[in-house]
Protein backbone atom coordinates (compact mmCIF):
# COMPACT_ATOMS: atom_id res chain seq x y z
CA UNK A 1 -13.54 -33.05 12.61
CA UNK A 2 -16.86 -32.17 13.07
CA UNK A 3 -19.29 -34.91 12.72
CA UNK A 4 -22.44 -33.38 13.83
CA UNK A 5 -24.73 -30.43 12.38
CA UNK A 6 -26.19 -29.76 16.13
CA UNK A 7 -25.06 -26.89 18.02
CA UNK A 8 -25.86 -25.91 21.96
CA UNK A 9 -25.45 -21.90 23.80
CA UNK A 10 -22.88 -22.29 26.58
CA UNK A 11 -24.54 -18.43 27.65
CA UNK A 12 -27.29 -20.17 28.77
CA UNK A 13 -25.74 -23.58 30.14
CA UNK A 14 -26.49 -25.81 27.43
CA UNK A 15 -24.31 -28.61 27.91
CA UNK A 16 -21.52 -29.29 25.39
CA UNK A 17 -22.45 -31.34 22.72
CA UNK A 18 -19.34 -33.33 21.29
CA UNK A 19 -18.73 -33.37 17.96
CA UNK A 20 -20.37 -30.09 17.24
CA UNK A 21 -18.38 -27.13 15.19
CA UNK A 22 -18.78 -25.23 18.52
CA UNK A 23 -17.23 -27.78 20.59
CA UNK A 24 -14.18 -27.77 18.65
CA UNK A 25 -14.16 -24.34 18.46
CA UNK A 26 -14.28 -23.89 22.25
CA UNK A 27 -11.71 -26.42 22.63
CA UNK A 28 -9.35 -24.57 20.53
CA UNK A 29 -9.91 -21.17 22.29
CA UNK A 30 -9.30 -23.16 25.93
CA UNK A 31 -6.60 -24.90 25.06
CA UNK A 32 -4.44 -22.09 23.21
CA UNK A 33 -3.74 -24.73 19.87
CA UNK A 34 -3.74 -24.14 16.84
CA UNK A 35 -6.35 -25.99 15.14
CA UNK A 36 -8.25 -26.90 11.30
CA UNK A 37 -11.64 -27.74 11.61
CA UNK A 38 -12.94 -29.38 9.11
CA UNK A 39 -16.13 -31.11 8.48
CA UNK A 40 -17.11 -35.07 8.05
CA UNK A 41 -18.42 -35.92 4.70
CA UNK A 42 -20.87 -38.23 6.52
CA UNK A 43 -22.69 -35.35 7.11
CA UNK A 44 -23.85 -35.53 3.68
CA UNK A 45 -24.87 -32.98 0.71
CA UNK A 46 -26.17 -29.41 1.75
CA UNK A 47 -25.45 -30.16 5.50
CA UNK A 48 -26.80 -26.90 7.45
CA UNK A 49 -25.67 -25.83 10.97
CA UNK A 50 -28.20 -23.36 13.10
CA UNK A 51 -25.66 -21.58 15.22
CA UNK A 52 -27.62 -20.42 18.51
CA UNK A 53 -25.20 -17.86 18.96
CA UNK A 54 -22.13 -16.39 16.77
CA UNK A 55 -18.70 -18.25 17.04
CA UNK A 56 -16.09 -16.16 18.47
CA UNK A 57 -13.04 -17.71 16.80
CA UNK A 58 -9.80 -17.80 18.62
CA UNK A 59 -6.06 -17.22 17.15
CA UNK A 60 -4.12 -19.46 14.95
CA UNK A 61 -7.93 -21.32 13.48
CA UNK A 62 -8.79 -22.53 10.06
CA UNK A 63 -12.40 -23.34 9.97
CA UNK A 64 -11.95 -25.50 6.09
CA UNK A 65 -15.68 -26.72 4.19
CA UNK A 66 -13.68 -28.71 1.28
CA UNK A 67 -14.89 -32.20 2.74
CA UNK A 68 -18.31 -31.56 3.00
CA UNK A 69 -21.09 -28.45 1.34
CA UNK A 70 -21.84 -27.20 4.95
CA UNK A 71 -23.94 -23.89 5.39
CA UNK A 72 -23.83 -21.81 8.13
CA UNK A 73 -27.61 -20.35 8.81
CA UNK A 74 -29.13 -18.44 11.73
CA UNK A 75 -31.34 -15.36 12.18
CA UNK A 76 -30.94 -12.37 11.41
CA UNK A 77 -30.61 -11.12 15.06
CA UNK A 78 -27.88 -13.78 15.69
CA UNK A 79 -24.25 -13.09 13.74
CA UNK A 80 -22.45 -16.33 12.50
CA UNK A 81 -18.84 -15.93 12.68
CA UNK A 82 -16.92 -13.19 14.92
CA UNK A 83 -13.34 -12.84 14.45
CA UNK A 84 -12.64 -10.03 17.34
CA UNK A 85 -8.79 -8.96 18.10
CA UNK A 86 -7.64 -12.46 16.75
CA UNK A 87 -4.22 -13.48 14.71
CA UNK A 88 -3.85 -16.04 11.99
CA UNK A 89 -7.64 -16.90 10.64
CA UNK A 90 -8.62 -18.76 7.82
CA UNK A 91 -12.18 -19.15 6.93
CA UNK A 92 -12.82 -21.50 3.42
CA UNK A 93 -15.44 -23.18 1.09
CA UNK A 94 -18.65 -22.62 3.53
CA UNK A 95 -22.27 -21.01 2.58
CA UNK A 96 -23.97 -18.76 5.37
CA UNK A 97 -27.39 -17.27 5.37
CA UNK A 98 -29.54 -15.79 7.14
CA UNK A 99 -32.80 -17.45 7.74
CA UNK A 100 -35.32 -14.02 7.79
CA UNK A 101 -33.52 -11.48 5.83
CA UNK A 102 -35.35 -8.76 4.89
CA UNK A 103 -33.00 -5.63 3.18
CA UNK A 104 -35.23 -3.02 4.65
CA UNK A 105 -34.29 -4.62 8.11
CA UNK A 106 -32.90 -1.69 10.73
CA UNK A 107 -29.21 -2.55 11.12
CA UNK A 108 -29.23 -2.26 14.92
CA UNK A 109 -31.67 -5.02 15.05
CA UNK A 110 -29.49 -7.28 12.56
CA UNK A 111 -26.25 -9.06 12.88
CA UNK A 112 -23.41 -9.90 10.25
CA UNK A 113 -22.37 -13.04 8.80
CA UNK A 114 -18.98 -12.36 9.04
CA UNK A 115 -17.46 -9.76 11.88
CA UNK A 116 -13.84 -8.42 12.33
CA UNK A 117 -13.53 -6.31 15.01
CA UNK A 118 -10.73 -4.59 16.83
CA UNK A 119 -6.83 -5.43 17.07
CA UNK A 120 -7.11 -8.51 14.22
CA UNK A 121 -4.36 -9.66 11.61
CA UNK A 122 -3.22 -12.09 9.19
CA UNK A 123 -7.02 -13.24 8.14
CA UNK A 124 -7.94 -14.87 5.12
CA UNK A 125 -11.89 -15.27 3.79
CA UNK A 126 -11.83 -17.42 0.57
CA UNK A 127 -14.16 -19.52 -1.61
CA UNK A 128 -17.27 -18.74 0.73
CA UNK A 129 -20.92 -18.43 -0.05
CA UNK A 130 -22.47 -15.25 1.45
CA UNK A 131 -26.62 -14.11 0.93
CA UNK A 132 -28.72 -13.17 2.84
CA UNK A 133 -26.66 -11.56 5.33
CA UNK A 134 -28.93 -9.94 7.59
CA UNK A 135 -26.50 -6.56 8.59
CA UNK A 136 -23.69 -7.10 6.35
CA UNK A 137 -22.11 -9.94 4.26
CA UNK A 138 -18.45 -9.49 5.84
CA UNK A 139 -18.06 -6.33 8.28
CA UNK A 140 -14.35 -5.04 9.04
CA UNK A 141 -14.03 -2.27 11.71
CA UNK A 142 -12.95 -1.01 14.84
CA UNK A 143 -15.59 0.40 17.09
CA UNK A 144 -15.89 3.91 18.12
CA UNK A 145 -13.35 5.29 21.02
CA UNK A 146 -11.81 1.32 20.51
CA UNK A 147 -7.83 1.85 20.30
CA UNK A 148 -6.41 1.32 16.52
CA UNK A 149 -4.40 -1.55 15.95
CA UNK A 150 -0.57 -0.98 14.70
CA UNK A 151 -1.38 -3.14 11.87
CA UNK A 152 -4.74 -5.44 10.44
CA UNK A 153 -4.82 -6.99 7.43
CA UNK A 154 -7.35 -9.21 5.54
CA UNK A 155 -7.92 -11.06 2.32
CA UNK A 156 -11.03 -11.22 0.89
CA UNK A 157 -10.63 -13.72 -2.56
CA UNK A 158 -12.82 -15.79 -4.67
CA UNK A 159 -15.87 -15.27 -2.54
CA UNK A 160 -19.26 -15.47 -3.85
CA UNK A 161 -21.62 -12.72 -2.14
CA UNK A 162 -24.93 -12.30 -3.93
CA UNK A 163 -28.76 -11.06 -2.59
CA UNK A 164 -27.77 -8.69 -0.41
CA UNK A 165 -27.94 -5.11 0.30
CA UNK A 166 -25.31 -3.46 2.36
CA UNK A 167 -22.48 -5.85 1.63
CA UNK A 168 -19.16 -4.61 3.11
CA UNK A 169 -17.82 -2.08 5.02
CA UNK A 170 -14.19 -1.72 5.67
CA UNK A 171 -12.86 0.66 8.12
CA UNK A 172 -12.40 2.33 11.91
CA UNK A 173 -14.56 5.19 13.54
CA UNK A 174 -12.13 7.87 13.65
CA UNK A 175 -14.96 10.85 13.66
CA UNK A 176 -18.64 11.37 12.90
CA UNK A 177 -19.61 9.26 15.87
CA UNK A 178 -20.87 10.29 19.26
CA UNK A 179 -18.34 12.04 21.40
CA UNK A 180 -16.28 12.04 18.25
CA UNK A 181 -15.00 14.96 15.48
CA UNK A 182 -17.35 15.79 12.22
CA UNK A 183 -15.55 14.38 8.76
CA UNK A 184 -15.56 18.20 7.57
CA UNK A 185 -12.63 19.29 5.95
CA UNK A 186 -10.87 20.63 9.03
CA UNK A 187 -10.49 17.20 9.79
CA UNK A 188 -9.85 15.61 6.81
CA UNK A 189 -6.89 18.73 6.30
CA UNK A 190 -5.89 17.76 10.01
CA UNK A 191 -5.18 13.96 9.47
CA UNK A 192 -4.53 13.86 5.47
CA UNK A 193 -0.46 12.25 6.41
CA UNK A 194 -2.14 9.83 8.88
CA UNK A 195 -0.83 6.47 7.37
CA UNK A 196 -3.55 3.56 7.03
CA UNK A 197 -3.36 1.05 9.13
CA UNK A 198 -5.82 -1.14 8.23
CA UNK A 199 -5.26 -2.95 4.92
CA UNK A 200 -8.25 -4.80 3.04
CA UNK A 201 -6.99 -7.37 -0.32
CA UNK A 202 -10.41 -7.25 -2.34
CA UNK A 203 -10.14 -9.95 -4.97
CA UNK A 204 -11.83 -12.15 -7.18
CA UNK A 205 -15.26 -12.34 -5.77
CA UNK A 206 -18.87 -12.69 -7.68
CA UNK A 207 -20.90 -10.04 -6.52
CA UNK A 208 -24.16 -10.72 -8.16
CA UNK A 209 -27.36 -9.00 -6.94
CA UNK A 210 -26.10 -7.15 -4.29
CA UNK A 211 -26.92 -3.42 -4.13
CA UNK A 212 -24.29 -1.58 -2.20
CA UNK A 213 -20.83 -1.24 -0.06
CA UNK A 214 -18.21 -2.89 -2.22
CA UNK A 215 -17.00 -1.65 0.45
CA UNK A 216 -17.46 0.75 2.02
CA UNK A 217 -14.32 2.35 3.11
CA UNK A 218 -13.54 4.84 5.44
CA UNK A 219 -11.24 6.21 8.86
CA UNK A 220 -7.57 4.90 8.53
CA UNK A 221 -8.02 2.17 5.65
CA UNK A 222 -6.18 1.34 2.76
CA UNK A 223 -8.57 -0.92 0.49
CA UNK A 224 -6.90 -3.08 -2.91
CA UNK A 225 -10.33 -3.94 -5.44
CA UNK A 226 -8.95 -5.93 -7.89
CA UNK A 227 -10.04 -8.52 -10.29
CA UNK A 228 -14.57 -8.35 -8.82
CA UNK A 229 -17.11 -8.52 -10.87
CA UNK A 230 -19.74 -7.00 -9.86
CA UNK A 231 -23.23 -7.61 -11.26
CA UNK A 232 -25.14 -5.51 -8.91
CA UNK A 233 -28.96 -4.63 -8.86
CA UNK A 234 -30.95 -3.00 -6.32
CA UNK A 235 -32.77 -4.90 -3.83
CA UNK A 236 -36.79 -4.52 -3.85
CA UNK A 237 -38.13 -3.80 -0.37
CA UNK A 238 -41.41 -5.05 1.09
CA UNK A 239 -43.07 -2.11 0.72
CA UNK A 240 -42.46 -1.82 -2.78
CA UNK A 241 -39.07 0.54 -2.99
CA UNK A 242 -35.82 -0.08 -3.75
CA UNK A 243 -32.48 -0.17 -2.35
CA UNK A 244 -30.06 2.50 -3.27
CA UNK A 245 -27.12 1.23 -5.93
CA UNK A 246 -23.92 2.02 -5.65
CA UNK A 247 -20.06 0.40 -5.55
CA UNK A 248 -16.96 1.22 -3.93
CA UNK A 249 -17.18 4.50 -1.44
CA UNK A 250 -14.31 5.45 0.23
CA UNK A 251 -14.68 8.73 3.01
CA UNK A 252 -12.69 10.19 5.81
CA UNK A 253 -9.29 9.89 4.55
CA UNK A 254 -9.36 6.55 3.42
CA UNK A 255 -7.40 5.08 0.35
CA UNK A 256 -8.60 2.42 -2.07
CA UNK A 257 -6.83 1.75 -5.49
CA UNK A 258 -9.42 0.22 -7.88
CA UNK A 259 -8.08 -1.75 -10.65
CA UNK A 260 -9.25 -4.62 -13.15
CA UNK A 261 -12.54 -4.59 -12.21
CA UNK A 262 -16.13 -5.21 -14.70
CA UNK A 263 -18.86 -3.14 -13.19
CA UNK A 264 -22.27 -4.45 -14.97
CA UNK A 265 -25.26 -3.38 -12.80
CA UNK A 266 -28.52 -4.19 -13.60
CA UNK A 267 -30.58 -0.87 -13.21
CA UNK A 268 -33.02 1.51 -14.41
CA UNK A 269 -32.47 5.42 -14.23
CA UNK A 270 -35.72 5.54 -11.74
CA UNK A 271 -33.29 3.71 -9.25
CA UNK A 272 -30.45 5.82 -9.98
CA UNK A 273 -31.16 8.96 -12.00
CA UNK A 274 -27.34 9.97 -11.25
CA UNK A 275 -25.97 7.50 -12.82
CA UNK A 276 -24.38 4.83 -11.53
CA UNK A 277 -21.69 5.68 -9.11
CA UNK A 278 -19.35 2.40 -9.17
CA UNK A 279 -16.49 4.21 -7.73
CA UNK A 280 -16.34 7.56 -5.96
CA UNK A 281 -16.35 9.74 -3.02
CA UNK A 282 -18.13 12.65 -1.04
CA UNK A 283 -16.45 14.89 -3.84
CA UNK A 284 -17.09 13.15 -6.52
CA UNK A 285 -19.49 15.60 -9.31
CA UNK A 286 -23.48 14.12 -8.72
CA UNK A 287 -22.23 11.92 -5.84
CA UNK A 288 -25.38 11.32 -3.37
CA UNK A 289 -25.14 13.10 -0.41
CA UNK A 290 -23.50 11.47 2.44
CA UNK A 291 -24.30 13.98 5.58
CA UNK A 292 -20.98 13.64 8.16
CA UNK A 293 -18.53 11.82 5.88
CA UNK A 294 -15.72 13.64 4.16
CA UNK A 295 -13.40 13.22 1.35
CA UNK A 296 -11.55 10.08 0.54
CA UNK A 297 -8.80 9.44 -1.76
CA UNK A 298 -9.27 6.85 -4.92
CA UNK A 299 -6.89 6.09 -7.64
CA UNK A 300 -8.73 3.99 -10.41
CA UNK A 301 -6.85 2.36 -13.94
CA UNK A 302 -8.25 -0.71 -16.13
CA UNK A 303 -11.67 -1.11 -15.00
CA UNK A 304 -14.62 -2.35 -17.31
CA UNK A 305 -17.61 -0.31 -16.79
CA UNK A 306 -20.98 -0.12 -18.67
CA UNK A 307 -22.51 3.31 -19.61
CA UNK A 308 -23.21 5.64 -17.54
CA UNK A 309 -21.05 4.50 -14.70
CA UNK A 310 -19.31 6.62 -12.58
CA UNK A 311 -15.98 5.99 -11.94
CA UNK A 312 -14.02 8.75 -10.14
CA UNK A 313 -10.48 9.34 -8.73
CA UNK A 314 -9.68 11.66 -5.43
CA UNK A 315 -6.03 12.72 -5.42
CA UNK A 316 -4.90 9.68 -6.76
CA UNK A 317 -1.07 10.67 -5.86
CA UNK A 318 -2.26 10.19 -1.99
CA UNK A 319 -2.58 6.15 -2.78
CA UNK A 320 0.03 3.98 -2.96
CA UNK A 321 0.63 0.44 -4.73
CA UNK A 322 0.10 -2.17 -2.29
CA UNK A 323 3.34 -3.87 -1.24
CA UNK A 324 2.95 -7.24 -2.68
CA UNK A 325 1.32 -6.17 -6.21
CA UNK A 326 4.52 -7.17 -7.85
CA UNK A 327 4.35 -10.61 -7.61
CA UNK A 328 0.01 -10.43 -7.97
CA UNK A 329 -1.35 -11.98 -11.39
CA UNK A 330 -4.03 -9.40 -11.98
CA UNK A 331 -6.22 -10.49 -15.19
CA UNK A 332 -6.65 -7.94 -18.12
CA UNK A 333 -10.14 -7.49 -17.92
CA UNK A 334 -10.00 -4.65 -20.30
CA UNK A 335 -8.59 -7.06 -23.09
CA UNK A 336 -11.65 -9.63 -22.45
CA UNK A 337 -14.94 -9.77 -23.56
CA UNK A 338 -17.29 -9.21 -20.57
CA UNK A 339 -18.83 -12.70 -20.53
CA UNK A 340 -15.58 -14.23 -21.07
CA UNK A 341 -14.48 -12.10 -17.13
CA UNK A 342 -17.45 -13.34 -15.86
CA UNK A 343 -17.22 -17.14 -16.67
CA UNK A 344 -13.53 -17.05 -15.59
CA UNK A 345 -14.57 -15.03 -12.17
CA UNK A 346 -17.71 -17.44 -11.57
CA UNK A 347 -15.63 -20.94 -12.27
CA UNK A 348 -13.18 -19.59 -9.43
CA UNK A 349 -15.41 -17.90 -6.66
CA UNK A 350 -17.13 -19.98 -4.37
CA UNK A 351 -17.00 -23.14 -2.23
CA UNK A 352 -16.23 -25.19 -5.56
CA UNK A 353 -14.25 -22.31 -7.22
CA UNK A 354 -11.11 -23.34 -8.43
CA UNK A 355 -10.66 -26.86 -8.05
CA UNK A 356 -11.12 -28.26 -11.71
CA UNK A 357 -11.68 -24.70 -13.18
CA UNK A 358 -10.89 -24.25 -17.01
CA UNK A 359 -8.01 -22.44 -17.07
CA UNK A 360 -8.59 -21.15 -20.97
CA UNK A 361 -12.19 -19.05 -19.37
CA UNK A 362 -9.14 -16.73 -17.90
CA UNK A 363 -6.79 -16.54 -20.70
């Protein structure tokens, strides 16, 4: 339990403070257990812990806010939570924010709230608070030359992610990268039977405000968005622009299958004189142009858009039901009024999503 708000940066010999989510964190990772954190109620309403330095989380960890309405804040050069090659991860019912966000910010100078990285499995991110992210909200990749995993998978469900720009990306640097191949067609042609292996569960989450990547997809991905609503607007920069708009983008062979979805933006055809390009890829007719990403593949059925929306499919035949869809209760979103999808999405998504929800909002 932690029972503290303090936190100290072992890097540069600060000495363990007990009590601390860092200390138990540490402990965990020493000792090889597994281990659910959760936080003291003593700590009181809108507790906030200034991590120092991002938490690398070890295997077989649930880090659980139910007891307490903890945020997780730190700058934006500083990332909050890094789950990097690690099994069995549950992350639950906390806020994080950045503490200077600024959407114009460069992204090498800017960390993510939430990192995967590398050979990780089995995690789950549910009933979280994300703005303010400073890079991205929740980033999910491999890095460049880094060896693939045989298999990563990861929930994202009932989150709320709002105020941010680039939210997501989703994916593993298999070309367009230094010392790596272009995405042109030869190598989209040359790896086109390459099976995904990462596999991204996209579901119920509040986006509201954010601008784009939801997600972005690309390399050897398969990505499930089903059941978001996303009320997106462009972010206004300090000097006076805007933020490009946009929703799901899948590239360089990767597969998403986008279903059940209400795409509302809030926009203005000065901030996207395409149109709005919810779903789509490099191919896709009016698409922006994305220099050194190729084609990816997108099969789309019962999503809510507004006018104007772009919703496009790429060789839907190349993308495959997920595994487990069977015995999924997706919501008919296209039978629903679009208030009535985004009271039932907004009772359910966040720390206090779901607990004493009305269960009518959904029916």
């Amino acid at each position: 339990m932690v029972t503290t708000t303090a936190d100290y940066d072992p890097k540069v010999n600060e000495s363990v403070i007990p009590g601390t989510l860092r200390a138990a964190v540490e402990k965990a990772a020493s000792q090889h257990t597994a281990v659910w954190i959760v936080f003291a109620p003593e700590l009181g309403p809108a507790a906030i812990v200034t991590l120092k330095r991002a938490l690398k989380l070890p295997d077989n960890i649930t880090l659980d806010g139910s007891c307490a309405d903890v945020t997780l804040q730190s700058r934006s050069n500083v990332g909050l939570i890094d789950i990097y090659g690690t099994k069995n991860v549950i992350v639950e019912r906390l806020r994080f924010r950045k503490t200077d966000y600024r959407p114009s910010a460069e992204e090498g100078d800017t960390k993510s709230a939430i990192r995967l990285n590398g050979a990780f499995d089995r995690i789950e991110i549910i009933h979280n608070d994300l703005a303010a992210c400073g890079d991205g909200c929740i980033d999910i990749t491999t890095s460049p030359h880094a060896s693939l995993p045989s298999l990563a998978r990861v929930s994202v469900e009932f989150n709320r992610i709002s105020d941010h720009d680039k939210t997501m990306l989703f994916g593993n640097f298999t070309c367009n990268d230094v010392g790596l191949k272009p995405c042109d067609q030869t190598y989209i042609d040359t790896h086109i039977n390459t099976p995904p292996v990462f596999f991204l569960t996209l579901h119920g989450n509040l986006f509201l405000r954010s601008a784009q990547r939801h997600p972005r997809v690309f390399g050897y991905a398969m990505a499930h968005v089903v059941n978001n609503v996303m009320a997106l607007a462009p972010l206004r920069r300090a000097d006076g622009t805007y933020s490009d708009l946009s929703g799901v983008f899948v590239a360089d062979d990767a597969r998403a299958l986008v279903e059940a979805n209400l795409f509302a933006p809030q926009w203005r055809e000065r901030m996207a004189p395409r149109g709005f390009q919810a779903v789509w890829t490099t191919t896709t007719p009016g698409a922006e142009a994305m220099p050194g990403d190729g084609e990816g593949f997108i099969r789309v059925r019962r999503n809510v858009v507004t006018a104007r929306s772009i919703v496009a499919e790429s060789h839907p035949e190349r993308v495959a039901d997920p595994s487990y869809e069977t015995h999924m209760v997706i919501l008919p979103f296209e039978l629903m009024a679009p208030e009535q999808v985004v009271a039932c999405i907004a009772a359910r998504a966040g720390p206090a999503g779901g607990r004493d929800w009305d269960r009518s909002l959904c029916n």
